[in-house]
Each structure stands twice: as structure tokens, then as C-alpha cells.
Protein backbone atom coordinates (compact mmCIF):
# COMPACT_ATOMS: atom_id res chain seq x y z
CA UNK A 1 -6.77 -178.44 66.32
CA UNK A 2 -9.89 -177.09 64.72
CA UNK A 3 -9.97 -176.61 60.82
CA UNK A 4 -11.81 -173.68 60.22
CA UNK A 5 -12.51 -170.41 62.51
CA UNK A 6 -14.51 -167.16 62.41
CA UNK A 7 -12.56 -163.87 62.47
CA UNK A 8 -14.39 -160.30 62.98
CA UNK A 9 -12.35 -157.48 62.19
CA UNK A 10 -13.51 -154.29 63.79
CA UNK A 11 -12.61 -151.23 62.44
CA UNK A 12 -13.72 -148.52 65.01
CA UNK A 13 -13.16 -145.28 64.66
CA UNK A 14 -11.23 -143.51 67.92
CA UNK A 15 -12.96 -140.40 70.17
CA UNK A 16 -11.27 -138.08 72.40
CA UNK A 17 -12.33 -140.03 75.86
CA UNK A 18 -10.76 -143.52 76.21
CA UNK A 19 -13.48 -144.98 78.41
CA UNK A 20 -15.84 -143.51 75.65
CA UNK A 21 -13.62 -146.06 73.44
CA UNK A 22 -14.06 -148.76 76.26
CA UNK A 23 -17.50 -148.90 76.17
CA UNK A 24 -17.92 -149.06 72.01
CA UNK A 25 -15.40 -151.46 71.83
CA UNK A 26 -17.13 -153.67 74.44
CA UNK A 27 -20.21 -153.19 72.59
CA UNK A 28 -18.50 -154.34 69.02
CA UNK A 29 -17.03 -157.36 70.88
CA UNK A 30 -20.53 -158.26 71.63
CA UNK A 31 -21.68 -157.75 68.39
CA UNK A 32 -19.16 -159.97 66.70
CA UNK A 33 -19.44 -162.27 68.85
CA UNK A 34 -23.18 -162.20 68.40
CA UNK A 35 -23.20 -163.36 65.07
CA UNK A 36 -20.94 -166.35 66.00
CA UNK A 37 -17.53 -164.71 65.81
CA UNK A 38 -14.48 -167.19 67.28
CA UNK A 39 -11.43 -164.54 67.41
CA UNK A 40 -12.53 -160.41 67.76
CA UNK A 41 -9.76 -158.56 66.75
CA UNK A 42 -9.56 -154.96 67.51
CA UNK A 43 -7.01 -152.18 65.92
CA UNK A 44 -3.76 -149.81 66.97
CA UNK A 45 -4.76 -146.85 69.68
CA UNK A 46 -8.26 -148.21 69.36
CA UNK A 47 -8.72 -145.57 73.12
CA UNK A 48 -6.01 -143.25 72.15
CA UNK A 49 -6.23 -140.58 69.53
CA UNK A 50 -2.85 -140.91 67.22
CA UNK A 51 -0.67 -138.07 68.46
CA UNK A 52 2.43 -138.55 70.09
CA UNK A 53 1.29 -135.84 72.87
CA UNK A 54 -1.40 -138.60 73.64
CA UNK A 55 0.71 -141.68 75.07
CA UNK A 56 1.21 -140.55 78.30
CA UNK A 57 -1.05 -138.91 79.18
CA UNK A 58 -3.99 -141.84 78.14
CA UNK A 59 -1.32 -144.58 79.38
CA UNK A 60 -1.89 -147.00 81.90
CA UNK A 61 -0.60 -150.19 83.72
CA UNK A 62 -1.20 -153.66 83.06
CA UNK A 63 -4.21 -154.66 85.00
CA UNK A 64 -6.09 -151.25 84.41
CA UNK A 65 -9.59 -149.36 83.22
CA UNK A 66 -8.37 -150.94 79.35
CA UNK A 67 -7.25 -154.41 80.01
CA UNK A 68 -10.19 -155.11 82.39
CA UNK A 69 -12.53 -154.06 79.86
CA UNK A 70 -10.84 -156.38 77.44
CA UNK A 71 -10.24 -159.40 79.27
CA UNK A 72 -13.80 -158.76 80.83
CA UNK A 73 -15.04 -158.58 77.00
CA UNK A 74 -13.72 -162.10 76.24
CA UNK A 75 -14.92 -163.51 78.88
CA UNK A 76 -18.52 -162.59 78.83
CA UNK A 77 -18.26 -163.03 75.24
CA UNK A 78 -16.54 -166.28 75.01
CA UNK A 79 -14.16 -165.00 72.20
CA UNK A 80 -10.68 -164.89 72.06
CA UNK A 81 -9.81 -161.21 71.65
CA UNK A 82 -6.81 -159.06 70.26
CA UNK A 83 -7.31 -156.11 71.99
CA UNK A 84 -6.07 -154.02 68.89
CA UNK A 85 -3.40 -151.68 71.09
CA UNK A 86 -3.25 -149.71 73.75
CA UNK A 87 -0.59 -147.15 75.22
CA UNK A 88 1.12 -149.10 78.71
CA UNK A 89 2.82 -147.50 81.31
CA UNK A 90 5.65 -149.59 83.34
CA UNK A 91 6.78 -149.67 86.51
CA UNK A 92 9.51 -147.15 85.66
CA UNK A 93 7.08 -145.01 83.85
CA UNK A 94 8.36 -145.88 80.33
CA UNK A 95 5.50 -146.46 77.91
CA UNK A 96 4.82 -149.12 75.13
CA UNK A 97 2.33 -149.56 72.50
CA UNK A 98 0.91 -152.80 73.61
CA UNK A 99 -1.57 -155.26 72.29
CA UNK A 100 -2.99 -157.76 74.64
CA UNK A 101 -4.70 -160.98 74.08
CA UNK A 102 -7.05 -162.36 75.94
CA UNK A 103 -8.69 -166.72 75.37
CA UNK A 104 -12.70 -167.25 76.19
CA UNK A 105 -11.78 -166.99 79.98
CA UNK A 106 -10.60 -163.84 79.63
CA UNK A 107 -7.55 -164.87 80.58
CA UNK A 108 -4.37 -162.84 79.28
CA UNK A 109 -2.20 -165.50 76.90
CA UNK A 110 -0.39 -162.78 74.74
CA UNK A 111 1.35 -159.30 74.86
CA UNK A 112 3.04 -157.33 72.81
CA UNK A 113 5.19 -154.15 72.80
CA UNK A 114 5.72 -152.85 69.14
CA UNK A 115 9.49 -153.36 68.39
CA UNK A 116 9.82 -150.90 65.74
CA UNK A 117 9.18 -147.11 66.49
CA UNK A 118 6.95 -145.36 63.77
CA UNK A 119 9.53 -142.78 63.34
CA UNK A 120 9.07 -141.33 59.64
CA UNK A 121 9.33 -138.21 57.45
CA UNK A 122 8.43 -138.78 54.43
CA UNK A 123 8.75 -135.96 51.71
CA UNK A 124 5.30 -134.01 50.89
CA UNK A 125 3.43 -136.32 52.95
CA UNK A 126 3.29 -137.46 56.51
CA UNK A 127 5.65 -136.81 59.34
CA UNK A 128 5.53 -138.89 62.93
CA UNK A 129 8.29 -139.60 65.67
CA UNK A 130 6.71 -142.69 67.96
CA UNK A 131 10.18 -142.46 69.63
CA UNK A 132 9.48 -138.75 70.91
CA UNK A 133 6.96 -140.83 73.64
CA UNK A 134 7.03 -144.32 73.36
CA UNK A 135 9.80 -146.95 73.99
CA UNK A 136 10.13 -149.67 71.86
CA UNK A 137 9.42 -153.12 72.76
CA UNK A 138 12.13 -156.66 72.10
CA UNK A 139 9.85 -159.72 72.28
CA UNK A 140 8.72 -162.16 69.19
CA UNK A 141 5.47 -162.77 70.33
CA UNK A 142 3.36 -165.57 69.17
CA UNK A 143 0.44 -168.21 71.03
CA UNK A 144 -1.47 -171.25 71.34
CA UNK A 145 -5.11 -171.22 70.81
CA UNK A 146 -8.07 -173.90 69.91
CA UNK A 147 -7.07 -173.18 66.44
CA UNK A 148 -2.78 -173.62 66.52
CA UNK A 149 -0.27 -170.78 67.06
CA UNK A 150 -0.61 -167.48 66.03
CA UNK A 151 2.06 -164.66 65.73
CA UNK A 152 1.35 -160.75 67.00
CA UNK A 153 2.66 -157.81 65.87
CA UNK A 154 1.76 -153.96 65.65
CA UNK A 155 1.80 -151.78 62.57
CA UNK A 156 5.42 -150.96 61.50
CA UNK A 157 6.56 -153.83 62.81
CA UNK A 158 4.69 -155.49 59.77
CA UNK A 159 7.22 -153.99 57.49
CA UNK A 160 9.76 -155.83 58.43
CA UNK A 161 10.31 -159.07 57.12
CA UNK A 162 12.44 -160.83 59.66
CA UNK A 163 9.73 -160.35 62.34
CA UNK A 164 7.44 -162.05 60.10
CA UNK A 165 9.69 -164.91 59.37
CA UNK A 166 10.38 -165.80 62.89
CA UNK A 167 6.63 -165.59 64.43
CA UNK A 168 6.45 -168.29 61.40
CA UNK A 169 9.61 -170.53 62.07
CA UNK A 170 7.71 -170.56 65.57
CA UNK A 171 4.73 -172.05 64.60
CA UNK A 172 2.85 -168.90 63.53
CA UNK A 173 -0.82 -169.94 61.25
CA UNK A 174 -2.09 -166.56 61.21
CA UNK A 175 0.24 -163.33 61.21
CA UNK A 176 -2.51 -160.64 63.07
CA UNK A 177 -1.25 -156.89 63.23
CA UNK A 178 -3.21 -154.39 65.11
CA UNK A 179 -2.76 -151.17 62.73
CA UNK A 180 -3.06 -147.67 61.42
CA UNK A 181 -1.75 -146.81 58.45
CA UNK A 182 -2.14 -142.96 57.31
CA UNK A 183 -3.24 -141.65 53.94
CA UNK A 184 0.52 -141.55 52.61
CA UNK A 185 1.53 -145.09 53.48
CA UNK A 186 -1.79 -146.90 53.28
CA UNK A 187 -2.48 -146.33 49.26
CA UNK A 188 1.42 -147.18 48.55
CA UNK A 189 1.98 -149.81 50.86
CA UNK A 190 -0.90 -151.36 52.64
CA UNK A 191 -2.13 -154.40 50.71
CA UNK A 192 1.24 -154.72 49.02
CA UNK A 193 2.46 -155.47 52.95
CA UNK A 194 0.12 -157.75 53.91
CA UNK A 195 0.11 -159.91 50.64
CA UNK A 196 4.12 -159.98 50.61
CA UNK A 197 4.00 -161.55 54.20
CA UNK A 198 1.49 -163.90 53.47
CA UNK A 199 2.71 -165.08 49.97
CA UNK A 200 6.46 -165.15 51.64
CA UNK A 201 5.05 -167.61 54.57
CA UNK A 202 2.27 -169.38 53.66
CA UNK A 203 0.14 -167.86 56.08
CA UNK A 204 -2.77 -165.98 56.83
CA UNK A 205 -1.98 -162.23 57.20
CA UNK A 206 -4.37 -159.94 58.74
CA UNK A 207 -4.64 -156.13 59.71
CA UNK A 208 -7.07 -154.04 61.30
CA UNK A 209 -6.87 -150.41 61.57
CA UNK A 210 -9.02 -147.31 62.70
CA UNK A 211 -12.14 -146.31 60.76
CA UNK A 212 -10.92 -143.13 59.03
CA UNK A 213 -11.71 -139.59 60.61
CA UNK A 214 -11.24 -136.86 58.19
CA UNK A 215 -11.20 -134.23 61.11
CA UNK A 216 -8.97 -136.03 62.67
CA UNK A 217 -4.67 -134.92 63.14
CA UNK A 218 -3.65 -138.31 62.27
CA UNK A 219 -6.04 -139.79 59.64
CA UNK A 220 -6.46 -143.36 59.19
CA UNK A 221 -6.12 -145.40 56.31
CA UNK A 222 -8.68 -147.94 57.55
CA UNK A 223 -9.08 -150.60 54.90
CA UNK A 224 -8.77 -153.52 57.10
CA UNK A 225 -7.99 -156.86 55.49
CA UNK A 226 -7.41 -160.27 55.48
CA UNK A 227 -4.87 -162.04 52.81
CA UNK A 228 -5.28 -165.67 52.30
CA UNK A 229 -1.82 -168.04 52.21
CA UNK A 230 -2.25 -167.94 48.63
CA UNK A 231 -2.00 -164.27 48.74
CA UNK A 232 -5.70 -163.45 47.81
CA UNK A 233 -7.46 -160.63 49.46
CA UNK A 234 -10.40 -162.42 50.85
CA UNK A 235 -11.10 -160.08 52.49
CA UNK A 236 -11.43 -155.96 53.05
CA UNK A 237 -13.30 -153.25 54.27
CA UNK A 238 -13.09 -149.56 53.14
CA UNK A 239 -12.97 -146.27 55.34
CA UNK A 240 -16.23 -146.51 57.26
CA UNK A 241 -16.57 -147.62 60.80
CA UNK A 242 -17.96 -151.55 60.50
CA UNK A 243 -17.57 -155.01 61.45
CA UNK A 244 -16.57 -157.48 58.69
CA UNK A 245 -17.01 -161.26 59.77
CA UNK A 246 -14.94 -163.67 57.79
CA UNK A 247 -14.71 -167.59 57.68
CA UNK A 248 -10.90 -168.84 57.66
CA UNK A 249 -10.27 -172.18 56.42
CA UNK A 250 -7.11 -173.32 57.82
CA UNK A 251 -6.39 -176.71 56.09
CA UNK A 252 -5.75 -174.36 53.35
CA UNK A 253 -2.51 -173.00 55.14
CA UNK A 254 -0.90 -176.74 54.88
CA UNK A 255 -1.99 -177.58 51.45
CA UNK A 256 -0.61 -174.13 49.76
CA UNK A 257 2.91 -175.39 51.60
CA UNK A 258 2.28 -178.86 49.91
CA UNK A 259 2.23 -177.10 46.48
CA UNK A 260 4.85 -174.69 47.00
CA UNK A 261 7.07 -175.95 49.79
CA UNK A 262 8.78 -172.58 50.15
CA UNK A 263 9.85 -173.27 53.84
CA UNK A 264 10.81 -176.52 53.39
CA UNK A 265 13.19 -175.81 50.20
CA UNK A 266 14.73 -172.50 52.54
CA UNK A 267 18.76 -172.73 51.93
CA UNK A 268 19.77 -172.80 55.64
CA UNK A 269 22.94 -174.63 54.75
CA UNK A 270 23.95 -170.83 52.81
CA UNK A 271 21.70 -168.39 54.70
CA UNK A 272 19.49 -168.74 58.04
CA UNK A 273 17.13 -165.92 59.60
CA UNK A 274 19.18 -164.78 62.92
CA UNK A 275 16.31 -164.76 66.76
CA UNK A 276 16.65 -162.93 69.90
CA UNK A 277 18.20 -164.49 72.51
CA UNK A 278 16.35 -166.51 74.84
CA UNK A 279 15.08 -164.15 77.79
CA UNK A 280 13.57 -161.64 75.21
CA UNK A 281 10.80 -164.51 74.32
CA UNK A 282 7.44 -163.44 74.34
CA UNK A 283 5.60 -165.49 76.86
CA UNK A 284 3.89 -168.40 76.06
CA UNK A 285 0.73 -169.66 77.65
């Protein structure tokens, strides 16, 4: 397993035509991975505009215009590459906010169907219902790479501990969340999030959201970020549309659980975190 990696977090701000959103996301892959990039990760609805009325009708299967461009991406690239999220259609016409990831062959290892619905109304600020559109996915998803396993989730999910927890009881390095926090949520809650999961597991937390887009009906936070296992903000961006490359060192993931052995000293003879059974498993690859 390699000690150390390269991570570019591209924070892209979302037009009205997904294959618009194709193309400049193809084009940041490149650049990232121009300037020696190892992982390209990619944020929430990075070809969908954030309204609920959006889902369907930008939604396609597995296998489409989207996931071709992505998988096509890593490949030429020779990256491995979240592919942020995109809305996904099934056979039965439901539809998921999914994040695929593709290795250097372009070759799908991950996917994952947010679990937890964005469904909010918060008083004097912002109002959303995923649910109205979207279903909601049941998988812990986490996979191998060059670099060790790494767990995926989307957005709200992040907010729930549990998740966390078990992508990391499964091997989990690096916690990665395809986002987009709003301009209620994302001053209260953002970093506090990301350095709560990271100083809880002893991991590597990162988001990446949507540049912001003041004329937009759903405005991004942005202020993509990564949080060391010490809980140190190593790294973040603020509301512009950008590319931030950042240098992980992983050895520092082991020796932070040396010092504080937080997982090891867990009472599971009093209390023990509960999984999903068996055949809701994210696939492995």
C-alpha cells in the first residue's frame, strides 16, 4: 500500500445543460490530473442544477451520457475518480443520487446511493424535500484502491455518525463525501462536520461541493475541504470555482491511532455500533 497520495478537489460550479457539465468536468479531470493528481474527486449534482424538479428529468441509467464521460475521464487520465454525484434512474424508474467511482482503467469499483434524504425546513432559512423526487439508497459503501480502503458517502449522509463509524470498522482510510451544503447549513455546520468525523475516527475526512452561484435557486456553500486525522483543516477552498491539489500523507492515519487508540479502547463489551444485513453491502471490487 502506498504511503502518501495526491488528492484534487474540484469545486465546479453547475450550468443549466448537463453535457455542458460533462465536458468542464472532463476538462478539470484533465487538469488535475495534469499537475500529477492520483484521486480527482468531483462534487454532489456536479450536471444537475439543485432543485428537486431537476432529478428526473436530468436522470439517467447506469451506463449512460454521465458515467461514460466519467469512467472515460479516468481512463484517459489515469486517475482514480469520484465522480462527485449524479441523479440515476433504475430499471423501475425510481431515481437515486448516486456517486460513482471509477480506478485508472476506468473501470467502475464503487457506487453509491445517498441513504439519507435531504429533507429539511429549517426556520428563517432554507427549505428542501429530496424525498419529493429521489429514493433513498441502503448500502455502506466503501473500496480498495493502490492506496487502502476508502469509505463513500453523499452530503447528509455525512451527518450521521453511524454511517461514518461503519465505512471505518470496514477498513475506511479516507471518509470522501461528494457535497453541497447551502448558505444556512454550511456556516453552522460544515467544518464542524467534517472535523467531528475525522477526530471521532482517525481518518481523513474530505468534502467537495459546488462553486457557489449567487443567481442560482439553491446556492452553494462551496468551501471544499480536507480535515487531517488529527482534525486539522489542511486544507480549504472558498466560494470560487477552482481546483485545489493537496498531498495526503497516510502513515499519519496509523500513528494518530498509536497516540490516541480511540478504536482500539471502544467498549464493545457495553455498547457496539449495529450494520445492515448482509445483502445491502455495497459492492466490493
Amino acid at each position: 500500500m502506498r504511503a502518501a497520495m495526491r488528492i484534487a478537489l474540484v469545486q465546479m460550479k453547475t450550468v443549466a445543460g448537463k453535457e455542458e457539465n460533462y465536458r468542464k468536468a472532463t476538462e478539470f479531470v484533465a487538469r488535475a490530473a495534469g499537475d500529477g493528481a492520483d484521486l480527482v474527486m468531483l462534487p454532489e449534482m456536479f450536471a444537475c442544477p439543485y432543485e428537486t424538479k431537476n432529478f428526473p428529468i436530468y436522470a439517467e441509467e447506469e451506463g449512460g451520457a454521465g458515467f461514460l464521460s466519467l469512467s472515460e475521464a479516468a481512463r484517459k487520465n489515469r486517475v482514480y475518480l469520484v465522480g462527485g454525484s449524479l441523479p440515476e434512474k433504475d430499471n423501475e424508474g425510481r431515481i437515486y443520487n448516486t456517486s460513482y467511482v471509477f480506478d485508472r482503467e476506468g473501470r467502475r469499483i464503487a457506487k453509491h446511493r445517498k441513504m439519507h434524504l435531504f429533507d429539511i425546513d429549517v426556520r428563517g432559512g432554507q427549505h428542501f424535500r429530496e424525498s419529493d423526487t429521489l429514493s433513498a439508497g441502503d448500502s455502506v459503501t466503501v473500496f480498495d484502491t493502490e492506496f487502502g480502503r476508502m469509505g463513500l458517502n453523499i452530503c447528509y449522509d455525512f451527518r450521521f455518525p453511524e454511517l461514518a463509524r461503519l465505512m471505518v470498522l470496514r477498513g475506511a482510510k479516507l471518509l470522501l463525501c461528494p457535497a453541497a451544503f447551502n448558505m444556512t447549513t454550511g456556516p453552522a455546520h460544515w467544518e464542524l462536520m467534517f472535523r467531528s468525523r475525522a477526530v471521532d475516527n482517525q481518518v481523513y475526512a474530505i468534502g467537495v461541493a459546488p462553486a457557489r452561484d449567487e443567481e442560482s435557486s439553491y446556492i452553494s456553500y462551496a468551501n471544499s475541504l480536507v480535515v487531517s486525522p488529527w482534525g486539522d483543516v489542511i486544507a480549504r477552498l472558498d466560494e470560487k470555482e477552482q481546483i485545489k491539489q493537496v498531498d495526503l500523507d497516510l502513515t499519519r492515519i496509523e500513528a494518530v491511532r498509536e497516540q490516541l487508540p480511540l478504536l482500539k479502547q471502544r467498549r464493545t463489551d457495553v455498547y457496539e455500533i449495529g450494520c445492515l444485513n448482509e445483502r445491502k453491502e455495497a459492492e466490493m471490487p
